[in-house]
PDB file of N, CA and C in Angstrom:
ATOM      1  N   UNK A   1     -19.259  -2.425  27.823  1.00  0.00           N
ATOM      2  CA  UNK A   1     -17.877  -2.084  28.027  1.00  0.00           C
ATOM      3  C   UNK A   1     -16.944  -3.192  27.541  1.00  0.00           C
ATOM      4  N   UNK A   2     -17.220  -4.718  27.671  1.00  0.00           N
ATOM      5  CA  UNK A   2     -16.716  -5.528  27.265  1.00  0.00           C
ATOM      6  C   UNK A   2     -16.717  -5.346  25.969  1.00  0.00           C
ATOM      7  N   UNK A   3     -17.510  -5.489  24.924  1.00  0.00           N
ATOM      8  CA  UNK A   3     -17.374  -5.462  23.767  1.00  0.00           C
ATOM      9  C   UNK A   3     -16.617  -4.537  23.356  1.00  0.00           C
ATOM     10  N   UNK A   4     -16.529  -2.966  23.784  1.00  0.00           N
ATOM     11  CA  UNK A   4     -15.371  -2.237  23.396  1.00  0.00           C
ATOM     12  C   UNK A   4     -13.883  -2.616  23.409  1.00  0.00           C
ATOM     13  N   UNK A   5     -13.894  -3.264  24.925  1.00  0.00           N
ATOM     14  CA  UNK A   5     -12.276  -3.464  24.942  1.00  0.00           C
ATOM     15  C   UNK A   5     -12.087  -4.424  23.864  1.00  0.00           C
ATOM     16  N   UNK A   6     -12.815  -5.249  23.496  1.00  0.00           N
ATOM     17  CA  UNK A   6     -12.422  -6.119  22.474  1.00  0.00           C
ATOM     18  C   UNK A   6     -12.619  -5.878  21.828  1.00  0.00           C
ATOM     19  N   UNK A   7     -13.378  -4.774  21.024  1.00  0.00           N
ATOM     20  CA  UNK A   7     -13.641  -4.278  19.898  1.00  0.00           C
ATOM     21  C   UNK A   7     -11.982  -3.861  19.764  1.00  0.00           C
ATOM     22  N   UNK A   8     -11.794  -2.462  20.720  1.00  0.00           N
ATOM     23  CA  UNK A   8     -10.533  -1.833  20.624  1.00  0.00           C
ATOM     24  C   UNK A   8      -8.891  -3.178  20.577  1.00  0.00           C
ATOM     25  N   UNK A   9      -8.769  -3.975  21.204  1.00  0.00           N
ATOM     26  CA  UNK A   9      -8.170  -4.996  21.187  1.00  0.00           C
ATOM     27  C   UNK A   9      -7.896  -5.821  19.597  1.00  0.00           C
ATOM     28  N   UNK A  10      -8.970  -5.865  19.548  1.00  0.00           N
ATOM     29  CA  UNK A  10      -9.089  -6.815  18.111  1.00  0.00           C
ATOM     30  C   UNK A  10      -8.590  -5.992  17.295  1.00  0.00           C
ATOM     31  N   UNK A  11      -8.695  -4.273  16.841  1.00  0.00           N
ATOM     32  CA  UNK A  11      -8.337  -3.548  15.928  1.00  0.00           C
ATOM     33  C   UNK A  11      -7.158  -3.456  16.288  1.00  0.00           C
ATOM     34  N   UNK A  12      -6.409  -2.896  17.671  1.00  0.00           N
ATOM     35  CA  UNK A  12      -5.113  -2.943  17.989  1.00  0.00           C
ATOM     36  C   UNK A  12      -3.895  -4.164  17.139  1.00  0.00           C
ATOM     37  N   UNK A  13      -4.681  -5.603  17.478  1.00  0.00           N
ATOM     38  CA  UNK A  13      -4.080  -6.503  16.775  1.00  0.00           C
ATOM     39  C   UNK A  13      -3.678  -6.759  15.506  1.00  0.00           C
ATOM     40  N   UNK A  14      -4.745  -6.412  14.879  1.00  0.00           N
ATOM     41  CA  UNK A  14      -5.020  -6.447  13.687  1.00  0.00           C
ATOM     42  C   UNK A  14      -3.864  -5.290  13.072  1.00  0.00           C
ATOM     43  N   UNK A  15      -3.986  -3.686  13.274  1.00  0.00           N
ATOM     44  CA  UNK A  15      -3.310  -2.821  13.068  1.00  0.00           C
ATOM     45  C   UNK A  15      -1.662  -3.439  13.425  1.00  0.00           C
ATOM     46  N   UNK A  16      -1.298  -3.959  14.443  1.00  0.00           N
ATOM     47  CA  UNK A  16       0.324  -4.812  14.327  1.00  0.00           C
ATOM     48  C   UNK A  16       0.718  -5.872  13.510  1.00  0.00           C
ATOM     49  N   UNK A  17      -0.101  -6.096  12.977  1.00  0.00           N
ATOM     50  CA  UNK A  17      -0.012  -7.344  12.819  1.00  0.00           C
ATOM     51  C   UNK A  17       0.058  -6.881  11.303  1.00  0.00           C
ATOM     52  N   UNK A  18      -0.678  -5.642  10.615  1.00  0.00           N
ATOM     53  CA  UNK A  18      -0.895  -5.569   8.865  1.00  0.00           C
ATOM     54  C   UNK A  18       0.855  -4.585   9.474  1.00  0.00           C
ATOM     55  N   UNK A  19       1.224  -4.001   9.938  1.00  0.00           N
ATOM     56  CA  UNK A  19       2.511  -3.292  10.061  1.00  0.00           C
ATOM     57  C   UNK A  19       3.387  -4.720  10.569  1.00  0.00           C
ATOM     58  N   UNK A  20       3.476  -5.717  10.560  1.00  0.00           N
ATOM     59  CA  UNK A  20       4.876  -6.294  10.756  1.00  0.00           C
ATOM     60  C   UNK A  20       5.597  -6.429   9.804  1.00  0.00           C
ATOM     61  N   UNK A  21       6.991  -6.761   9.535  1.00  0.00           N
ATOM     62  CA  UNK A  21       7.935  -6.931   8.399  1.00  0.00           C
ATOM     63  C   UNK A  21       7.676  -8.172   8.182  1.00  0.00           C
ATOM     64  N   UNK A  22       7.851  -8.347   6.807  1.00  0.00           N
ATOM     65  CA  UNK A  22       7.797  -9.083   6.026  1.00  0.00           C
ATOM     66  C   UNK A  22       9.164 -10.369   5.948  1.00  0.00           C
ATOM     67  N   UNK A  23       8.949 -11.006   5.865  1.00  0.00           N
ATOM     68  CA  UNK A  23      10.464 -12.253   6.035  1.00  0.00           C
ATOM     69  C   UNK A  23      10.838 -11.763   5.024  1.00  0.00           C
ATOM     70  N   UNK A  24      12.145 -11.790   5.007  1.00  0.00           N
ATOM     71  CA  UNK A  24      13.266 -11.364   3.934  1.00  0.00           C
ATOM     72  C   UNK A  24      13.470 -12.110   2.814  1.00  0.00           C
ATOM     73  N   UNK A  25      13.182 -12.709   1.549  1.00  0.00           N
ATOM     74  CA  UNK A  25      13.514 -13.888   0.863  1.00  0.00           C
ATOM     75  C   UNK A  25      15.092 -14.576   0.845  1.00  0.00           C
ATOM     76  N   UNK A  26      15.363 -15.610   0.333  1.00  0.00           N
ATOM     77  CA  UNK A  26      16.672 -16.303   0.513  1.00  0.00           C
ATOM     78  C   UNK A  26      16.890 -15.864  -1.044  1.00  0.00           C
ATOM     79  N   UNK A  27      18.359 -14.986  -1.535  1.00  0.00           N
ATOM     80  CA  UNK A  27      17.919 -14.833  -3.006  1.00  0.00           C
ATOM     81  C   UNK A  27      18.941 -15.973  -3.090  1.00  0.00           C
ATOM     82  N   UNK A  28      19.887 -16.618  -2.376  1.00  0.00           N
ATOM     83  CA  UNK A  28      20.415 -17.909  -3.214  1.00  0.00           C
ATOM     84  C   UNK A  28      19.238 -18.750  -3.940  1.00  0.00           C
ATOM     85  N   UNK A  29      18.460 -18.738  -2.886  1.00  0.00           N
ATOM     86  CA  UNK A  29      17.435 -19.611  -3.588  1.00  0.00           C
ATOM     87  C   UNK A  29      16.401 -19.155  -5.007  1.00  0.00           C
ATOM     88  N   UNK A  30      16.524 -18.024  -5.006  1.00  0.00           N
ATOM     89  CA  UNK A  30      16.000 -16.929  -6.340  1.00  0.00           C
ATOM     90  C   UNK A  30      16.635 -17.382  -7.572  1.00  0.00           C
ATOM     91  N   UNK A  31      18.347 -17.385  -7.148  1.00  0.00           N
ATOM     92  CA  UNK A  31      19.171 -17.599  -8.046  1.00  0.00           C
ATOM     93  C   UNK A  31      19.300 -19.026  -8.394  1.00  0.00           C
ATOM     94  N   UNK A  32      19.310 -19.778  -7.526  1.00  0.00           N
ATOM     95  CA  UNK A  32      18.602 -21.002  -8.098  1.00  0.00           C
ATOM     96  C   UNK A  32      17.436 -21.624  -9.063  1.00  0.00           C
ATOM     97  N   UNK A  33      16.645 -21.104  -8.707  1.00  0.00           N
ATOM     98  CA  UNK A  33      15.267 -21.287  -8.734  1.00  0.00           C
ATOM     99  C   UNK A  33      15.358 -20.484 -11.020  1.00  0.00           C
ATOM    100  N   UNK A  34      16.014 -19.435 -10.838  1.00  0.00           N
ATOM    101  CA  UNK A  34      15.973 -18.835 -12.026  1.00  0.00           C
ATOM    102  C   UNK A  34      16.700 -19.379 -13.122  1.00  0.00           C
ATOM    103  N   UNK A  35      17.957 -20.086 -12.510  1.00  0.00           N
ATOM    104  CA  UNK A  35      18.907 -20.331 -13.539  1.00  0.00           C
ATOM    105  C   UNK A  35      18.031 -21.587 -14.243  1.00  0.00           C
ATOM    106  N   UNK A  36      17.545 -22.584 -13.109  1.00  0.00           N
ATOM    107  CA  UNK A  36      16.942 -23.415 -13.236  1.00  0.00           C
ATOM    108  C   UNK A  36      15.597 -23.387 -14.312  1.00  0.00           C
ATOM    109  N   UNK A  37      14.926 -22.032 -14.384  1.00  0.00           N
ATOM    110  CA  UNK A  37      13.658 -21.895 -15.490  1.00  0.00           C
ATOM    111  C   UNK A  37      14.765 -21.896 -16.656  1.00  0.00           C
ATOM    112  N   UNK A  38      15.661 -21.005 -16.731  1.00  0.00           N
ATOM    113  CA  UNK A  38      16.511 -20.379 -18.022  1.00  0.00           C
ATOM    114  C   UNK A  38      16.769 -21.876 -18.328  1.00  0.00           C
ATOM    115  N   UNK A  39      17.447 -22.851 -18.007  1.00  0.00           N
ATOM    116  CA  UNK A  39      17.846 -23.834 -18.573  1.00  0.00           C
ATOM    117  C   UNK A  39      16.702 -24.823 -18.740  1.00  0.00           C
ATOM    118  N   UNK A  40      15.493 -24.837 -18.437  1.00  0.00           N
ATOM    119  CA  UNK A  40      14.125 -25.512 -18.882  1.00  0.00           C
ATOM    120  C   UNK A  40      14.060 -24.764 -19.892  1.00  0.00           C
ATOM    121  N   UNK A  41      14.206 -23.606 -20.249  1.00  0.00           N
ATOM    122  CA  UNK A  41      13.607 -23.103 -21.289  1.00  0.00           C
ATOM    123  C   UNK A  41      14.473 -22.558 -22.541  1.00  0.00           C
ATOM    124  N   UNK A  42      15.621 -23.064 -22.527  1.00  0.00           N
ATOM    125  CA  UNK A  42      16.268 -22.966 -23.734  1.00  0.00           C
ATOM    126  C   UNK A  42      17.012 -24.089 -24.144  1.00  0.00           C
ATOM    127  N   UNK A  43      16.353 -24.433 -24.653  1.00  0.00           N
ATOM    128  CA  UNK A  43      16.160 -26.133 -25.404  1.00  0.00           C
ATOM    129  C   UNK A  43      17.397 -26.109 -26.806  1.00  0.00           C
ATOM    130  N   UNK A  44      17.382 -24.881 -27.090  1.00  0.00           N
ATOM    131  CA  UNK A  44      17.996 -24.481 -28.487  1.00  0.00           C
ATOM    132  C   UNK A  44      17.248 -23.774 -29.493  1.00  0.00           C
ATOM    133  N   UNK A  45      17.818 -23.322 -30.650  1.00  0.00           N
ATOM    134  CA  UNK A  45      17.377 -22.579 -31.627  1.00  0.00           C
ATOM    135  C   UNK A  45      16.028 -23.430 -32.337  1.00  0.00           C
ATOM    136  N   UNK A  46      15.409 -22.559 -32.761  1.00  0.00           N
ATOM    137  CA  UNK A  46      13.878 -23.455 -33.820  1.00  0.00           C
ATOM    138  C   UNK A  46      14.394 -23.880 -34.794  1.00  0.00           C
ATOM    139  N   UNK A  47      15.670 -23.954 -35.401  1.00  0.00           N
ATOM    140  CA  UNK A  47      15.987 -25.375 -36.454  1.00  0.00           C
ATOM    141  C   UNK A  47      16.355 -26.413 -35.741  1.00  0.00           C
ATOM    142  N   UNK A  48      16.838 -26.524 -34.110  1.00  0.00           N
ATOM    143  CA  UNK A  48      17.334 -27.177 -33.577  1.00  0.00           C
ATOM    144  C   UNK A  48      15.868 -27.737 -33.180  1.00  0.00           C
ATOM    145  N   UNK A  49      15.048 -27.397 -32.861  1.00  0.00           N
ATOM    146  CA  UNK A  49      14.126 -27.927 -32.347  1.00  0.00           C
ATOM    147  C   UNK A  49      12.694 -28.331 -32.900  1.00  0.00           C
ATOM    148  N   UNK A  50      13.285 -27.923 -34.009  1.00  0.00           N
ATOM    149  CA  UNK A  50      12.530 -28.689 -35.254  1.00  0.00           C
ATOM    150  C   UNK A  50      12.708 -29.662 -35.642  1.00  0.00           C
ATOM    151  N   UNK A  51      14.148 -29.982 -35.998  1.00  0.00           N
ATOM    152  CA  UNK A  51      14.874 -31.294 -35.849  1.00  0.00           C
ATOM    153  C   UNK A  51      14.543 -32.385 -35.604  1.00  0.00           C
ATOM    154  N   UNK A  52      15.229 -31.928 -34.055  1.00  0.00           N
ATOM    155  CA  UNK A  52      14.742 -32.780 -33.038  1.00  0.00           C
ATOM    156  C   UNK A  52      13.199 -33.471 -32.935  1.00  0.00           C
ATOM    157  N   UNK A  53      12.190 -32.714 -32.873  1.00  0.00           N
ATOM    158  CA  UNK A  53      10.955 -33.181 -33.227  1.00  0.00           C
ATOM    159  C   UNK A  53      10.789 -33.896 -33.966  1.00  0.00           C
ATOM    160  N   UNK A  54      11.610 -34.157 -35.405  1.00  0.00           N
ATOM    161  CA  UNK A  54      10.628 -34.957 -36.659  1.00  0.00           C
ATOM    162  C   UNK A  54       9.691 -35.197 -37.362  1.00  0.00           C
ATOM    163  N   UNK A  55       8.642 -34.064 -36.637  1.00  0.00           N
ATOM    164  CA  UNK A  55       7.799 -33.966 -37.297  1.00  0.00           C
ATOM    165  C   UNK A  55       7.702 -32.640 -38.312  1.00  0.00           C
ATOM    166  N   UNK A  56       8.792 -31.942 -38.077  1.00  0.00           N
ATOM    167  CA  UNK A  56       9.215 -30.984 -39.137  1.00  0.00           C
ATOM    168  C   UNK A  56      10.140 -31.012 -40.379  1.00  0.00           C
ATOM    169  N   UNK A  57      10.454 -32.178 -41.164  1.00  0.00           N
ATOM    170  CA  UNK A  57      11.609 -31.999 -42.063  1.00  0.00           C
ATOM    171  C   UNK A  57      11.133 -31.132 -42.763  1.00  0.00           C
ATOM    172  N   UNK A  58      10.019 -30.915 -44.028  1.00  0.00           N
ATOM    173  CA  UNK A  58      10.121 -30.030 -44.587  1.00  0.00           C
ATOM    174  C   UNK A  58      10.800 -28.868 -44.287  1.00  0.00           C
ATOM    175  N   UNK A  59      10.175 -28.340 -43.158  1.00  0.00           N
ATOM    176  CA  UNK A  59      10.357 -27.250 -42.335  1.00  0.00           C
ATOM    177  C   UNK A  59      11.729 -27.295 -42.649  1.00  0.00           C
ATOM    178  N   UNK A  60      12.596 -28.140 -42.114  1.00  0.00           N
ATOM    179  CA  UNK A  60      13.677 -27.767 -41.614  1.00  0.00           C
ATOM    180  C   UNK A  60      14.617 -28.100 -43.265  1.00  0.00           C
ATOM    181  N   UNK A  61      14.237 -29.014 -44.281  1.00  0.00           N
ATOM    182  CA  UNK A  61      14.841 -29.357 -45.243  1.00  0.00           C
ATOM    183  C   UNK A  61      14.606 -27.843 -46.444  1.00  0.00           C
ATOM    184  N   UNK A  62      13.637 -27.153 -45.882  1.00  0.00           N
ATOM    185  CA  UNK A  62      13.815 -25.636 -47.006  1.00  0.00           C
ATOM    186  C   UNK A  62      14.696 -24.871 -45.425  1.00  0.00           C
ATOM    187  N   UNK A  63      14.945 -25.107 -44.792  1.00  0.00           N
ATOM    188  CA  UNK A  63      15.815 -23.705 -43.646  1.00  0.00           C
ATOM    189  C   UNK A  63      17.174 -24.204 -44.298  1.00  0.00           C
ATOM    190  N   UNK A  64      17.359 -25.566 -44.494  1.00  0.00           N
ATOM    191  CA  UNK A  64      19.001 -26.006 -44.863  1.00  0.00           C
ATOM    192  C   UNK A  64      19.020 -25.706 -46.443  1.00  0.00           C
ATOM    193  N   UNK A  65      17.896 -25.811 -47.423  1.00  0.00           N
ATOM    194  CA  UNK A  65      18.382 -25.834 -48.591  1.00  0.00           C
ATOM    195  C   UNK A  65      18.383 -23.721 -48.891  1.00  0.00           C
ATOM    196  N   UNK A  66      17.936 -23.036 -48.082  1.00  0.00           N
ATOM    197  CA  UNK A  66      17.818 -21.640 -48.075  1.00  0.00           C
ATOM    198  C   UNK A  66      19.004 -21.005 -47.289  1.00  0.00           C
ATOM    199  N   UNK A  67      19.892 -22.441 -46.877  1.00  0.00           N
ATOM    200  CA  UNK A  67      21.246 -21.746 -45.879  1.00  0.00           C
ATOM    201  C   UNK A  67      20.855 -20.938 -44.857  1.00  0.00           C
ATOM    202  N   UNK A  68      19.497 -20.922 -44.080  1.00  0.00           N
ATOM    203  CA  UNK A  68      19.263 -20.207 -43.467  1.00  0.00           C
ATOM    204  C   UNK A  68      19.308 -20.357 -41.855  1.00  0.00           C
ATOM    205  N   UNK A  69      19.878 -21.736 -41.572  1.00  0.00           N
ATOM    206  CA  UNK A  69      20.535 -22.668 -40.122  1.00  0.00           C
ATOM    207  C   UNK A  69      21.704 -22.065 -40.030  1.00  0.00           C
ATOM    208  N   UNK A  70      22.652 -21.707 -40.618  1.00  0.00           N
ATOM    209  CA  UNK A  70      23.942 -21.287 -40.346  1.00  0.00           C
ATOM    210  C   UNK A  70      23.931 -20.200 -40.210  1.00  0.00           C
ATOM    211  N   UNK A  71      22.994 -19.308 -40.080  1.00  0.00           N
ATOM    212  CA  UNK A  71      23.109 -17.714 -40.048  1.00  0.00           C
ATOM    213  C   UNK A  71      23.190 -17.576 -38.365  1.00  0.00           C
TER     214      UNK A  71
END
């Protein structure tokens, strides 16, 4: 008989516990958190960041002689 009630007990728990609500997220902090990737991740355009590197002039000395940076 013991083992039932705790059988039944333990499932009871279990069953409230997979049905409780969920914490609500903070979306200031979403909106934070996002603007924050967007500006990690736009560094600038790929002539800009070719540039910058140095290890691309070619690269970047046929994009300028093809006028193709100012587009």
């Amino acid at each position: 008989m013991k083992k039932l009630t705790i059988t039944i007990a333990s499932a009871v728990a279990l069953g409230l516990s997979a049905c409780a609500e969920e914490p609500a997220e903070n979306d200031d902090m979403m909106a934070d958190e996002t603007s924050m990737a967007e500006e990690a991740t736009a560094p600038g355009n790929i002539v800009e960041v070719a540039a910058d590197d140095g290890s691309f002039t070619t690269l970047v000395a046929a994009i300028n002689a093809a006028e193709l940076a100012t587009r």
